[in-house]
Protein backbone atom coordinates (compact mmCIF):
# COMPACT_ATOMS: atom_id res chain seq x y z
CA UNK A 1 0.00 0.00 0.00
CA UNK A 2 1.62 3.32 -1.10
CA UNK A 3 0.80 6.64 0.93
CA UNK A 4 -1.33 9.52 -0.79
CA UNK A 5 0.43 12.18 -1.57
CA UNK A 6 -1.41 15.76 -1.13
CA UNK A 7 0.42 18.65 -3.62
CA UNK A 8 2.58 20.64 -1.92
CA UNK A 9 3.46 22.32 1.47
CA UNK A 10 1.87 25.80 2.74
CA UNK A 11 3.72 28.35 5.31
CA UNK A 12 0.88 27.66 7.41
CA UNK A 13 1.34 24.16 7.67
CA UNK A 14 5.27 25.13 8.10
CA UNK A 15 4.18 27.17 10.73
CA UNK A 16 2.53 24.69 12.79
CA UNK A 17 6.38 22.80 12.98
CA UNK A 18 7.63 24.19 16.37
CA UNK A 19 11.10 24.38 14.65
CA UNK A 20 10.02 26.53 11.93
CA UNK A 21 7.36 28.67 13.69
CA UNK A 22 9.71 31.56 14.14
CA UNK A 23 11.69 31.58 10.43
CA UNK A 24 11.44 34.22 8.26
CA UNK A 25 8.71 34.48 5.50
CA UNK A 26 11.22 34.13 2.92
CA UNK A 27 12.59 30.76 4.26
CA UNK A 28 9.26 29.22 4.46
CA UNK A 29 8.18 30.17 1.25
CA UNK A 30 11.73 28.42 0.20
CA UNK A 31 10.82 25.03 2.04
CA UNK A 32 7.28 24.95 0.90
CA UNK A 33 8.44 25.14 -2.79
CA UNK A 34 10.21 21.76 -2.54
CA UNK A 35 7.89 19.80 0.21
CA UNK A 36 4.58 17.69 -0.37
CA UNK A 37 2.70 16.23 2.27
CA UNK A 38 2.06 12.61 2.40
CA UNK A 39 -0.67 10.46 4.37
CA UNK A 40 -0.68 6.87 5.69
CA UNK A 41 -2.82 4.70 7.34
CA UNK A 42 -2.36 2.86 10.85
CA UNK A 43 0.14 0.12 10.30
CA UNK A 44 1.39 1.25 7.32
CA UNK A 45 5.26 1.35 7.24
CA UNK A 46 6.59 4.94 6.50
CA UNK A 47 10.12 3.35 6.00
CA UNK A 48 12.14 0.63 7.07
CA UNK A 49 15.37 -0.06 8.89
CA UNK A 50 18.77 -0.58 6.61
CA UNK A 51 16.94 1.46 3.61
CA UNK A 52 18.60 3.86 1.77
CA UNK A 53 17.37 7.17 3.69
CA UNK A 54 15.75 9.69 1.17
CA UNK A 55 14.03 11.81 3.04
CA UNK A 56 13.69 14.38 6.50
CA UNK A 57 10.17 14.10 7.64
CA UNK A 58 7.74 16.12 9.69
CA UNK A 59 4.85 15.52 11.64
CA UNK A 60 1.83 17.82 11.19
CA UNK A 61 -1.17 15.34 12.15
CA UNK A 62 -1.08 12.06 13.21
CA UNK A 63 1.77 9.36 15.38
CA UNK A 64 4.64 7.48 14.18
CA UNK A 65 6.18 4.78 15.89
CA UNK A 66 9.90 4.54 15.87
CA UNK A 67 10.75 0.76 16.08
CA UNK A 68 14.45 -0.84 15.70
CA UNK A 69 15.34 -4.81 15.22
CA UNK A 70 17.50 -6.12 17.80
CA UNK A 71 19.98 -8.93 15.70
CA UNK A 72 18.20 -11.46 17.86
CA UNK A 73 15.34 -10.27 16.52
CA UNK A 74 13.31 -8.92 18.78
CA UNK A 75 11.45 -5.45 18.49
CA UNK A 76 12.28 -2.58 20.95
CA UNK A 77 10.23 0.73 20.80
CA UNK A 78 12.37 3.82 20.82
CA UNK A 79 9.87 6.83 20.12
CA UNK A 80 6.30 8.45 19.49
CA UNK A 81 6.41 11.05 17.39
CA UNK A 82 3.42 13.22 17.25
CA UNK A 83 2.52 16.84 15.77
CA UNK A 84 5.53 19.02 15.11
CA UNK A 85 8.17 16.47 15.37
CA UNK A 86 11.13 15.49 13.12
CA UNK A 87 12.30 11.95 12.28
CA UNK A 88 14.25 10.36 9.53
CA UNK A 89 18.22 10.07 9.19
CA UNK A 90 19.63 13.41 8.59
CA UNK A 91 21.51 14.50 5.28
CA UNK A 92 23.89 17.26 7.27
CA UNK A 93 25.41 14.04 9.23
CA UNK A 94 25.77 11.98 6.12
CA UNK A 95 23.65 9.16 7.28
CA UNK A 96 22.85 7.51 3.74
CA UNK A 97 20.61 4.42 5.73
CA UNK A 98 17.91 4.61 7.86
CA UNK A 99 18.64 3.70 11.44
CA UNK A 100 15.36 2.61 12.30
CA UNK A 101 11.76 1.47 10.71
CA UNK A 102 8.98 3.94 10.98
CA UNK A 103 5.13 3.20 11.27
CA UNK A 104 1.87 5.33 11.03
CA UNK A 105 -0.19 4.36 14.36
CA UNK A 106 -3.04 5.97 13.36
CA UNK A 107 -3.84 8.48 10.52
CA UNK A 108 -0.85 10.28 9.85
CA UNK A 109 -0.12 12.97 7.64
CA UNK A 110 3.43 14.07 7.29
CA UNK A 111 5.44 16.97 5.96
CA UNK A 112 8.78 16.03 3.79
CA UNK A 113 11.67 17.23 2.32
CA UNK A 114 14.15 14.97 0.67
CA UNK A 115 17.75 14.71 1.64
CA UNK A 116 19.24 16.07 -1.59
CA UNK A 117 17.27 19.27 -1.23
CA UNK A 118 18.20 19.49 2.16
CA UNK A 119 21.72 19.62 1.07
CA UNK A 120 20.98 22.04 -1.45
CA UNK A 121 19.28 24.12 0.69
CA UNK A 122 21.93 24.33 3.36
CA UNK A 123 24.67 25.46 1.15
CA UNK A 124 22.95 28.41 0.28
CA UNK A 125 21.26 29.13 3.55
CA UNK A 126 23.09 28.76 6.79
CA UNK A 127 20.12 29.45 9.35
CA UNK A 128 18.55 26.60 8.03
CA UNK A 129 21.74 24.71 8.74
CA UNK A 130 21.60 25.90 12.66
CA UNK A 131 17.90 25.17 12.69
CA UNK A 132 18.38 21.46 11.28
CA UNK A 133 21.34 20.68 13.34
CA UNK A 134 19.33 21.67 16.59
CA UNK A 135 16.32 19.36 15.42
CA UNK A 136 18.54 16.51 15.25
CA UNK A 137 20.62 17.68 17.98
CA UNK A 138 17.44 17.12 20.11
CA UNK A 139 16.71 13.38 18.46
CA UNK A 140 20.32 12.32 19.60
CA UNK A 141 19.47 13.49 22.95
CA UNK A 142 16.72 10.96 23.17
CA UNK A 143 18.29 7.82 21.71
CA UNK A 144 20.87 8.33 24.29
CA UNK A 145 18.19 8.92 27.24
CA UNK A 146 16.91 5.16 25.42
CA UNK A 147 20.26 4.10 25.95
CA UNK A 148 20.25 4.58 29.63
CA UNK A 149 16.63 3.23 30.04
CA UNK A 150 17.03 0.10 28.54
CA UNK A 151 20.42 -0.65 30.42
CA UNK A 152 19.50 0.35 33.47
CA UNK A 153 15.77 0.37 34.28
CA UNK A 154 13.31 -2.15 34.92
CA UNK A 155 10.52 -2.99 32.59
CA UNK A 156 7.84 -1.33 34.93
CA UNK A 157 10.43 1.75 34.80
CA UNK A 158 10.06 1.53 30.84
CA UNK A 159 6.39 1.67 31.61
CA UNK A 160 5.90 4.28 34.03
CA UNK A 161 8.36 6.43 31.48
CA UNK A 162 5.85 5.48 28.23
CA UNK A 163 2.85 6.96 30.62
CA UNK A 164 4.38 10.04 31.44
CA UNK A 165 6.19 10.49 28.19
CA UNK A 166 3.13 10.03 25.66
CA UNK A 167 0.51 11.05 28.22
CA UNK A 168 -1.55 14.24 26.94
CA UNK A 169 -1.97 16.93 29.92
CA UNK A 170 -5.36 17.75 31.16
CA UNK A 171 -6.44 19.58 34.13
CA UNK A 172 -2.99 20.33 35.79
CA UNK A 173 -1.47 17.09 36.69
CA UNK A 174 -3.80 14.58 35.22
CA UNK A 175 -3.13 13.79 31.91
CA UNK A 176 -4.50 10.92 29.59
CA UNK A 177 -2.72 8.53 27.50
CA UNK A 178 -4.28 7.30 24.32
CA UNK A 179 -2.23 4.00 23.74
CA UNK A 180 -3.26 -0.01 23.83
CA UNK A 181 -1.80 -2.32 26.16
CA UNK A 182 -0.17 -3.80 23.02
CA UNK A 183 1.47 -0.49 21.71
CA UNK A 184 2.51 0.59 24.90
CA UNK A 185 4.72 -2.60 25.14
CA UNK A 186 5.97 -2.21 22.28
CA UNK A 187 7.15 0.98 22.98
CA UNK A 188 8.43 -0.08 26.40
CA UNK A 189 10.55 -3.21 25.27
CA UNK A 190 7.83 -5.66 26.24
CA UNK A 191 5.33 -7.86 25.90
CA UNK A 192 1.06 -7.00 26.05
CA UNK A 193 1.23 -9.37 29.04
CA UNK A 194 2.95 -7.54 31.09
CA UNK A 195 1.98 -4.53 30.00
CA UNK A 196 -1.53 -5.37 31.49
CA UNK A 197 -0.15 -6.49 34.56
CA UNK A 198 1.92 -3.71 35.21
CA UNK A 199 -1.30 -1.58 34.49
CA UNK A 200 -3.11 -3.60 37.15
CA UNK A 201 -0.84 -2.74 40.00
CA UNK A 202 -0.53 0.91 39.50
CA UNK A 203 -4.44 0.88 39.06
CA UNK A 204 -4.49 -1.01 42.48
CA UNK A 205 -2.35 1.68 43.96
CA UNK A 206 -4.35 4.54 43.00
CA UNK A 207 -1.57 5.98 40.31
CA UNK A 208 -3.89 5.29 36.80
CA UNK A 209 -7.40 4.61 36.07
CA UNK A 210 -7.31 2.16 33.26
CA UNK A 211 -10.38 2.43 30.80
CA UNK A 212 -11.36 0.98 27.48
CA UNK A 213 -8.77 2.61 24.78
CA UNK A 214 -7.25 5.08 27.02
CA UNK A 215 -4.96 5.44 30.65
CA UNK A 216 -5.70 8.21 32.89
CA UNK A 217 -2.45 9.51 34.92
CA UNK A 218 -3.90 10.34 38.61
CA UNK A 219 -0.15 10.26 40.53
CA UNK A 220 2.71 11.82 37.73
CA UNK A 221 5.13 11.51 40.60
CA UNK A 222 4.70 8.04 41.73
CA UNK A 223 5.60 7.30 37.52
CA UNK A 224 9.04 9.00 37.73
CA UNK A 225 12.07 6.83 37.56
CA UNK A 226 13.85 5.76 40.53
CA UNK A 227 16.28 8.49 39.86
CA UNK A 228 13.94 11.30 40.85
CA UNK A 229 11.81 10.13 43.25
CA UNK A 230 12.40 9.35 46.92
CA UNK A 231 12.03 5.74 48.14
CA UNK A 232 8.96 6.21 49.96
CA UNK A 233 7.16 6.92 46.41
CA UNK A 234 8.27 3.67 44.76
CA UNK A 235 5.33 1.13 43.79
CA UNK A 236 6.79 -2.33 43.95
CA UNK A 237 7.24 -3.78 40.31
């Protein structure tokens, strides 16, 4: 199944990119002249691990999963992105493959700009250098944040972190996440099993209300790691 392409990219959509928000007029009318938009369905896959990387993408409605094959071959979420965020191997750090797979989880309709007009672009316009090298600056910055969660935490640490990381904020401190038991495992390193167990226990202690299709956060600070919250908060996983 190939995704839809829409014609072309307006400033407004540009706009609505938290990394482009505050460019100049003239450098937005310059992206928009060489980006379409493109839409895929849940499950589709947006790219896939080892490929030959061909493009910098952007969010503007919609989640992608970020998913990478262990040689054993086991699946280990990395990252959610959602509106205004940036994924895809970058053409200023000559990354010719893709590092990862990506994956629409629901509707998703995305914003791109292919890595030979990047480079183009860049040699003529050195803001947009500093502005790309600070949205990738900010990926690398997570994957090594993944790093240090998968070697050192638990799997109900990877859990709590999913909740609080994907979690949408409503009234103050609640917030609600929007996630099934069997993405939020794979985004954790796990299976749906636990996943639902894990779920069980916080619900027990008062930290989530579980409902059908969605997770409401009632205790943010008993989810923290173990890192940043005293031992009298810890649940026991």
């Amino acid at each position: 199944m190939h995704p839809h392409t829409i014609p072309r990219v307006t400033i407004q959509d540009l706009r609505r990119i938290p990394a482009f928000e505050t460019l100049p007029e003239d450098y937005l009318s310059t992206l928009a002249a060489v980006m379409v938009t493109r839409r895929y369905a849940p499950g589709q896959i947006i790219f896939l691990e080892g490929e030959q990387s061909q493009s910098l993408w952007f969010v503007l409605d919609g989640r992608v999963k970020i998913i990478k094959q262990s040689e054993s071959g086991r699946v280990q979420g990395l990252c959610m992105m959602d509106r205004g965020k940036c994924f895809g191997s970058c053409p200023l750090f000559s990354m010719s493959h893709n590092p990862a797979t990506a994956e629409a989880l629901d509707n998703v309709t995305l914003c791109v700009i292919p890595a030979d007009t990047v480079a183009s672009l860049t040699k003529r316009d050195p803001k947009l250098v500093r502005v790309l090298t600070h949205i990738y600056s900010q990926r690398l910055q997570h994957l090594a944040r993944v790093s240090e969660v998968l070697g050192a935490w638990t799997v109900g640490d990877r859990i709590n972190d999913c909740l609080l990381t994907y979690a949408s904020h409503v009234d103050g401190a609640e917030g609600c996440v929007a996630l099934t038991h069997e993405r939020l495992a794979a985004l954790a390193g796990t299976v749906r099993e636990v996943v639902t167990r894990h779920l069980k226990r916080l619900e027990h202690h008062g930290v989530i209300r579980s409902e059908s299709g969605r997770i409401t956060i009632l205790n943010r600070d008993a989810l923290r790691p173990p890192c940043s919250r005293n031992e009298s908060q810890l649940i026991s996983m």
